[in-house]
PDB file of N, CA and C in Angstrom:
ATOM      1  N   UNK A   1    -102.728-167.847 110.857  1.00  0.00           N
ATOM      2  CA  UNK A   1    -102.760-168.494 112.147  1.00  0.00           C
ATOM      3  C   UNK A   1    -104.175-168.423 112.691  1.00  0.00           C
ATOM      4  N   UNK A   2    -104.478-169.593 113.228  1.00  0.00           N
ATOM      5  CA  UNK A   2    -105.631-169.695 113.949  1.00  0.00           C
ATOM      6  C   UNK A   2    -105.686-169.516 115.296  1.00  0.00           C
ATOM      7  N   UNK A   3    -106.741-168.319 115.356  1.00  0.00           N
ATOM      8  CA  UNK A   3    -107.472-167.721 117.280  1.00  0.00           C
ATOM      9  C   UNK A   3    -108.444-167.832 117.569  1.00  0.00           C
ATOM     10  N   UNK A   4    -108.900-168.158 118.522  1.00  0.00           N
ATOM     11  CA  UNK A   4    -110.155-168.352 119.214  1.00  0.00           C
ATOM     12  C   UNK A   4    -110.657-167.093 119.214  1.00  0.00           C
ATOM     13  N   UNK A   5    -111.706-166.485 119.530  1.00  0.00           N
ATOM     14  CA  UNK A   5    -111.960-165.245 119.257  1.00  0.00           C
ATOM     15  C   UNK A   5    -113.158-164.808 120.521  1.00  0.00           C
ATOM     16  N   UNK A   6    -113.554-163.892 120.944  1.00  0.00           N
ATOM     17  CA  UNK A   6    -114.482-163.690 121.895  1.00  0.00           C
ATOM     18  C   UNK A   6    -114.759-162.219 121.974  1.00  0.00           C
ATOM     19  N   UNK A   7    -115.545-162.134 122.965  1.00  0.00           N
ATOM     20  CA  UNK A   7    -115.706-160.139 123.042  1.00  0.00           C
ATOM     21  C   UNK A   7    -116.510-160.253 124.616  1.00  0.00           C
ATOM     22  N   UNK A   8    -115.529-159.383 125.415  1.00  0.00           N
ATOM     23  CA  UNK A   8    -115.968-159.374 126.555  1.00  0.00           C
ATOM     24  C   UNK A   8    -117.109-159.277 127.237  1.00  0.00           C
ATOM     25  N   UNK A   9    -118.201-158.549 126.409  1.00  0.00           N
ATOM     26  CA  UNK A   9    -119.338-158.762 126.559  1.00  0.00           C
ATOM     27  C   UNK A   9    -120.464-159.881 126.517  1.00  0.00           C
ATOM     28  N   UNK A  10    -119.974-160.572 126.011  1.00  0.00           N
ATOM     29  CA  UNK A  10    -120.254-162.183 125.509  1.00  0.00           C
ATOM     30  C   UNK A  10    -119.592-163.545 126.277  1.00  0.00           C
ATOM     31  N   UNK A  11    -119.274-163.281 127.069  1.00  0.00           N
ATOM     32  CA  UNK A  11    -118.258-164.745 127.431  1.00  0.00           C
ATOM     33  C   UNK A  11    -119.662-166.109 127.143  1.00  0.00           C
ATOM     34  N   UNK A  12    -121.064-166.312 126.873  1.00  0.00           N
ATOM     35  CA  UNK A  12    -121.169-166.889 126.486  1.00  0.00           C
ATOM     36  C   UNK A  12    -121.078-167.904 125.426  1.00  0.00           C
ATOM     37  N   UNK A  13    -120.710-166.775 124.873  1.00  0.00           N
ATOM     38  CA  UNK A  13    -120.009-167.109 123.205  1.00  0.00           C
ATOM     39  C   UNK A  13    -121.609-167.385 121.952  1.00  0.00           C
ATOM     40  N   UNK A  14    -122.595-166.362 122.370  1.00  0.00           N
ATOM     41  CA  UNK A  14    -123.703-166.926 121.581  1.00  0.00           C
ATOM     42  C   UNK A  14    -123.829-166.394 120.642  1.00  0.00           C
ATOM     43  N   UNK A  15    -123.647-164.961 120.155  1.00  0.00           N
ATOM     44  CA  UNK A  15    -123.137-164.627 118.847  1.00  0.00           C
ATOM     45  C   UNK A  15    -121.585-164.162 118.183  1.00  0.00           C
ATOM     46  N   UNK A  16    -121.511-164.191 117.064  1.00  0.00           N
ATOM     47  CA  UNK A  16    -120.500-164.050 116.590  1.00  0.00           C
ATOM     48  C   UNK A  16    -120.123-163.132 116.781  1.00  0.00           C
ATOM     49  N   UNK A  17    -118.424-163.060 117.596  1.00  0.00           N
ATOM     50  CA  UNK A  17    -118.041-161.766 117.841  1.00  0.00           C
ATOM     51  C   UNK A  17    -117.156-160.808 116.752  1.00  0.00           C
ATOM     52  N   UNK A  18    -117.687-161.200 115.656  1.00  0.00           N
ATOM     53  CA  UNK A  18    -116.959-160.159 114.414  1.00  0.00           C
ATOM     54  C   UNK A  18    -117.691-160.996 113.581  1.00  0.00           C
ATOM     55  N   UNK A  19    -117.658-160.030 111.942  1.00  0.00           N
ATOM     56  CA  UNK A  19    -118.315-160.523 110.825  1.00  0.00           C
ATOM     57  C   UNK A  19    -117.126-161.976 110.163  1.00  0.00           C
ATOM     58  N   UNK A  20    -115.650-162.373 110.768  1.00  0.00           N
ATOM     59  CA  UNK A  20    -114.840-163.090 110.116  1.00  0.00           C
ATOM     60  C   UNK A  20    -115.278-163.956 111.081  1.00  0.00           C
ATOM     61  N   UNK A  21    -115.533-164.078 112.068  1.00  0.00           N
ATOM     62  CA  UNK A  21    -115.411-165.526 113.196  1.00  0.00           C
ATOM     63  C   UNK A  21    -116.024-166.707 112.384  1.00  0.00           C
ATOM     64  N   UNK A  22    -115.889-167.686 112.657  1.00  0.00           N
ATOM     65  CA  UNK A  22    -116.353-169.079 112.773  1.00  0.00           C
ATOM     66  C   UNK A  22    -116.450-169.517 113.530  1.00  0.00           C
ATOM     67  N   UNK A  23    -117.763-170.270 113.725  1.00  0.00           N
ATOM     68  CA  UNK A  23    -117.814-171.297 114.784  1.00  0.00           C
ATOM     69  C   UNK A  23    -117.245-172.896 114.276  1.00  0.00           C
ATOM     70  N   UNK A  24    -116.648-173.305 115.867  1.00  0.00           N
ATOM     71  CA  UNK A  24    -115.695-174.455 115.306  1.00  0.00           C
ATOM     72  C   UNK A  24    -115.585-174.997 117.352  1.00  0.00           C
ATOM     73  N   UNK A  25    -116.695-175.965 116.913  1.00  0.00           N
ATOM     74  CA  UNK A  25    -116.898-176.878 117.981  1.00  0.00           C
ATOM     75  C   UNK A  25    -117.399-176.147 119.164  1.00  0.00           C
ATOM     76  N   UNK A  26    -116.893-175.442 119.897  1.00  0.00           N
ATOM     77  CA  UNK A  26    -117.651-174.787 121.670  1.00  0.00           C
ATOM     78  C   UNK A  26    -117.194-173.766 121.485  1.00  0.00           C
ATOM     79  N   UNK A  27    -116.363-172.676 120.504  1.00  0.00           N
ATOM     80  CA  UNK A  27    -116.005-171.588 120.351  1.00  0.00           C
ATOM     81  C   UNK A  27    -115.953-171.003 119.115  1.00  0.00           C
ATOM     82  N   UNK A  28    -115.780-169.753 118.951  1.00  0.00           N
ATOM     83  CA  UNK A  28    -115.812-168.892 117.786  1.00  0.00           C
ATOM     84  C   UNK A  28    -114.259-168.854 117.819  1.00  0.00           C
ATOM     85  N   UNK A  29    -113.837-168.868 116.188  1.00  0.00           N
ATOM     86  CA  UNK A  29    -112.234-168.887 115.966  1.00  0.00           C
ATOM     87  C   UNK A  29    -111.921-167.741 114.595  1.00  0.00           C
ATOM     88  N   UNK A  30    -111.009-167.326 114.103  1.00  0.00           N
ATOM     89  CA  UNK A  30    -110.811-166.397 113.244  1.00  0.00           C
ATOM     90  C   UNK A  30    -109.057-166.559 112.591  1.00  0.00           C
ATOM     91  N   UNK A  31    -109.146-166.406 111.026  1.00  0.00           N
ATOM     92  CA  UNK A  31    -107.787-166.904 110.624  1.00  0.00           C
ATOM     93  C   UNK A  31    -107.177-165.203 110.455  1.00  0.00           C
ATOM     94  N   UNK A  32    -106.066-164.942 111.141  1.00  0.00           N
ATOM     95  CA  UNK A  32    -105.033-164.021 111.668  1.00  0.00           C
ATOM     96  C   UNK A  32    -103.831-164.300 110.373  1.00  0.00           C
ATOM     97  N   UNK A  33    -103.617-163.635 109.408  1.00  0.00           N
ATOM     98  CA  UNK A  33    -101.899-164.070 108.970  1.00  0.00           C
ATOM     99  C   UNK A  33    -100.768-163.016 108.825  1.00  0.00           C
ATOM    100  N   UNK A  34    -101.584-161.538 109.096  1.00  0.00           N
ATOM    101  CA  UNK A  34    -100.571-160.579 109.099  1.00  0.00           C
ATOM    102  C   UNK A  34    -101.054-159.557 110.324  1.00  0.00           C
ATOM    103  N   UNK A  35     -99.587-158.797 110.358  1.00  0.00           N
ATOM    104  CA  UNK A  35     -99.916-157.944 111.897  1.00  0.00           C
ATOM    105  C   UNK A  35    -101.323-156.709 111.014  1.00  0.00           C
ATOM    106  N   UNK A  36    -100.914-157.000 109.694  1.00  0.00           N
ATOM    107  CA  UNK A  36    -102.277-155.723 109.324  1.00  0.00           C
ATOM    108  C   UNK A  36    -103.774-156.255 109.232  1.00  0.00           C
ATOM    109  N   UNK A  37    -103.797-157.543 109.152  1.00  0.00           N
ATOM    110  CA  UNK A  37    -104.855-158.105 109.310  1.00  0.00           C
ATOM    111  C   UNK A  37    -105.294-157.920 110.747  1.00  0.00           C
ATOM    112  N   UNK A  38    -104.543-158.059 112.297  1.00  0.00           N
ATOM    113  CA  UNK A  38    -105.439-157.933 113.204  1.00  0.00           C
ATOM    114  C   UNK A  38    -105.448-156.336 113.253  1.00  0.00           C
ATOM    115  N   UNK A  39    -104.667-155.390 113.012  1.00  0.00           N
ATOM    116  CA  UNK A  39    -104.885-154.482 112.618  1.00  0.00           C
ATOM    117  C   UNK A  39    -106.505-153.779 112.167  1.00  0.00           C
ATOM    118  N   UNK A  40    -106.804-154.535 110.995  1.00  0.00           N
ATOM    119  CA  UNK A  40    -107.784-154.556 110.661  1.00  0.00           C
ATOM    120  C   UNK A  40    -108.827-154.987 111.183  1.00  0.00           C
ATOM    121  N   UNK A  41    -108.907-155.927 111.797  1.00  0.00           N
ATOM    122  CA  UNK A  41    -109.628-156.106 112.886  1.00  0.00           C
ATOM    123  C   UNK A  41    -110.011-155.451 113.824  1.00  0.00           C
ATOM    124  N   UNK A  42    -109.242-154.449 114.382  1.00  0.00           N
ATOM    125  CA  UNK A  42    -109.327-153.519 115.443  1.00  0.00           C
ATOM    126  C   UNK A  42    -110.065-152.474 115.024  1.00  0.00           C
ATOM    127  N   UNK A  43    -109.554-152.050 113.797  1.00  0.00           N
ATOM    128  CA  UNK A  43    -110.557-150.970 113.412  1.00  0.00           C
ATOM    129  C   UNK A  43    -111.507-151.380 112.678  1.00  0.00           C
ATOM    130  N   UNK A  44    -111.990-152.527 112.200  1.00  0.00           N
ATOM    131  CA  UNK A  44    -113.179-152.921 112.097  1.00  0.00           C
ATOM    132  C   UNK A  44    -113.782-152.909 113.544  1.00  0.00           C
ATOM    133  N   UNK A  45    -113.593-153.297 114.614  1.00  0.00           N
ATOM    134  CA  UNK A  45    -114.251-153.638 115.577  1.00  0.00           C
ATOM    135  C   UNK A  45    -114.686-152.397 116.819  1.00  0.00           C
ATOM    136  N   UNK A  46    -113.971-151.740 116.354  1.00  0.00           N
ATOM    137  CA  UNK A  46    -113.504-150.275 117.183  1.00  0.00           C
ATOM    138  C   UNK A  46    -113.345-150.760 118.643  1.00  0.00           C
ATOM    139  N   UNK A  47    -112.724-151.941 119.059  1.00  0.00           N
ATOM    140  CA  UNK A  47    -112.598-151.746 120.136  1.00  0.00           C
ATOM    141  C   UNK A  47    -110.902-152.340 120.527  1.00  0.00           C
ATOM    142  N   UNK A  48    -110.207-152.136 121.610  1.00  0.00           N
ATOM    143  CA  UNK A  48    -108.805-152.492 122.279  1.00  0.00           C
ATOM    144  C   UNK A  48    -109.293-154.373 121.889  1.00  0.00           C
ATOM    145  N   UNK A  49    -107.967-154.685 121.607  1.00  0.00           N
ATOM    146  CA  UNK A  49    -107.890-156.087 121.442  1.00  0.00           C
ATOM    147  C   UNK A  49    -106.717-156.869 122.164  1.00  0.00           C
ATOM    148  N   UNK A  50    -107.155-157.943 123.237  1.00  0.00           N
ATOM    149  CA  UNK A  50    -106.110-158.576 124.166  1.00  0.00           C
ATOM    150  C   UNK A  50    -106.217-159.623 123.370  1.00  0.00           C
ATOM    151  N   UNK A  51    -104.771-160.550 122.846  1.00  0.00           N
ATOM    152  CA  UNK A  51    -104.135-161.004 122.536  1.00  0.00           C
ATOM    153  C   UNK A  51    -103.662-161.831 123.614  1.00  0.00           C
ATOM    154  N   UNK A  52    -103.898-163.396 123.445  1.00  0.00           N
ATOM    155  CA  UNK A  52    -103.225-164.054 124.592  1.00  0.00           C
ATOM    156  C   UNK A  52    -103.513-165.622 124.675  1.00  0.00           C
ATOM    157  N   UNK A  53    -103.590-166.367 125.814  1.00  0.00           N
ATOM    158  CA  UNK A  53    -103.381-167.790 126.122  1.00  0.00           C
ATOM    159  C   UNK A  53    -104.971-168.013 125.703  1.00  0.00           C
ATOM    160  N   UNK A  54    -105.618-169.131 124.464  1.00  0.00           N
ATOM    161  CA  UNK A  54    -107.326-169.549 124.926  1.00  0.00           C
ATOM    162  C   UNK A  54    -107.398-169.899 126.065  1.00  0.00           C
ATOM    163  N   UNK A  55    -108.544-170.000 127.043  1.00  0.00           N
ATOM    164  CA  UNK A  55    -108.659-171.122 127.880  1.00  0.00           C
ATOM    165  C   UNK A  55    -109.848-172.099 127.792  1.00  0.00           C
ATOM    166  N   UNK A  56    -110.595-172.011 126.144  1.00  0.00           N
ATOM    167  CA  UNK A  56    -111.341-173.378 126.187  1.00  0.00           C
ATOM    168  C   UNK A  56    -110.247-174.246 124.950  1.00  0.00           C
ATOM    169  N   UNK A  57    -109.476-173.828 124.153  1.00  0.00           N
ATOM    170  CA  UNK A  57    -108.799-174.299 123.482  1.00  0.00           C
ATOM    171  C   UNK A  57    -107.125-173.917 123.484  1.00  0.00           C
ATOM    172  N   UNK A  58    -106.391-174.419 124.320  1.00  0.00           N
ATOM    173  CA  UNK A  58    -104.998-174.943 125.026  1.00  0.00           C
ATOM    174  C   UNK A  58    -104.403-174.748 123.610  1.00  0.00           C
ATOM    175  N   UNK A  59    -104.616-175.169 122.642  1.00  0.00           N
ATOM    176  CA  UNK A  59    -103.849-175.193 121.599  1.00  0.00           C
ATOM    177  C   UNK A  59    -103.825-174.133 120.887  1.00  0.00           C
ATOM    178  N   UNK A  60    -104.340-173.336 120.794  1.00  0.00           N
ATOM    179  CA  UNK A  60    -104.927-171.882 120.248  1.00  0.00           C
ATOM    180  C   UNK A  60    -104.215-170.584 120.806  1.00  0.00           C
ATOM    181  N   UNK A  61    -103.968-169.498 120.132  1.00  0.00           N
ATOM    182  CA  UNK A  61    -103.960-168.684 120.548  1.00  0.00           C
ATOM    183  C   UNK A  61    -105.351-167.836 121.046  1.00  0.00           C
ATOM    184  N   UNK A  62    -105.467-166.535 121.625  1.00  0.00           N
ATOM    185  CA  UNK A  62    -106.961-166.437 121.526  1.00  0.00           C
ATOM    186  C   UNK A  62    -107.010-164.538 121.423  1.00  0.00           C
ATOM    187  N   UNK A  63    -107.979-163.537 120.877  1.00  0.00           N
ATOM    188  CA  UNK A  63    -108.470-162.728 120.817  1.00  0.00           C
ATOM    189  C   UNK A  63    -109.324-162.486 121.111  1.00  0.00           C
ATOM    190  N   UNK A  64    -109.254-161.351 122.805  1.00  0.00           N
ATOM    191  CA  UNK A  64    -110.559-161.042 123.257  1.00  0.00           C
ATOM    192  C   UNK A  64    -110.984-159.584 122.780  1.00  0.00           C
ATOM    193  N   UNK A  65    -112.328-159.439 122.084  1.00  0.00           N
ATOM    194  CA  UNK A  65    -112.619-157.917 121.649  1.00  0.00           C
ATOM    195  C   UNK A  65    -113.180-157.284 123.172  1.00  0.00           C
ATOM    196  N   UNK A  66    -111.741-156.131 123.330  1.00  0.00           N
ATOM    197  CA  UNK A  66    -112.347-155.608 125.039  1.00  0.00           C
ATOM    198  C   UNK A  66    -113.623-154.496 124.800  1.00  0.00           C
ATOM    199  N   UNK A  67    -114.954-155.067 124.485  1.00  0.00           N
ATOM    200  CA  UNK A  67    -115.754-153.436 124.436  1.00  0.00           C
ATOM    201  C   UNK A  67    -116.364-153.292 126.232  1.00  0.00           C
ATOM    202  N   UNK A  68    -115.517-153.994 126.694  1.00  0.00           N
ATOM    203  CA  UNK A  68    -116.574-153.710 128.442  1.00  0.00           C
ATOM    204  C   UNK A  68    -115.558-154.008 129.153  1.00  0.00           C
ATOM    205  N   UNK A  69    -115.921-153.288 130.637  1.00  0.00           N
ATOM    206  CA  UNK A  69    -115.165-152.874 131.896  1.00  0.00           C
ATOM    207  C   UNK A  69    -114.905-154.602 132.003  1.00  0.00           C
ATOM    208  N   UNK A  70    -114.175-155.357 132.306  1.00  0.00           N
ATOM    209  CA  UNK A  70    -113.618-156.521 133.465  1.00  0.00           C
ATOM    210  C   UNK A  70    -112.943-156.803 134.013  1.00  0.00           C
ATOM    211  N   UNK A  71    -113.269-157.640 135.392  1.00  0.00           N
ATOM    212  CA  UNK A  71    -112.192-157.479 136.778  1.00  0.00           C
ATOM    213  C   UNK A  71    -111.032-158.439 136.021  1.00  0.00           C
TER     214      UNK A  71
END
């Protein structure tokens, strides 16, 4: 499954927020197909991972890497 991908520190989106992302049109995206894969992700990334609605791509699910405080 395909997610949009981001890291809270970045909402610009100017570098890649993990070594799997792709860029794909105005956002970075990442292919997800098992719960051990985002798994893996997490502890590749060492940081809490929110799971939830994109909001530049409606059709998407999306993964934000939380490494910073936000309101």
């Amino acid at each position: 499954m395909k997610f949009t991908i981001e890291r809270t520190s970045d909402w610009g989106g100017e570098q890649a927020p993990c070594q799997a992302a792709q860029r794909d049109g105005d956002y970075w995206v990442i292919e997800i197909e098992t719960l051990e894969d985002l798994l893996k992700l997490r502890d590749e990334t060492g940081d809490d991972l929110i799971v939830g609605r994109a909001y530049a791509a409606k059709d998407m699910p999306s993964i934000e890497i939380y490494d910073t405080y936000r309101e």
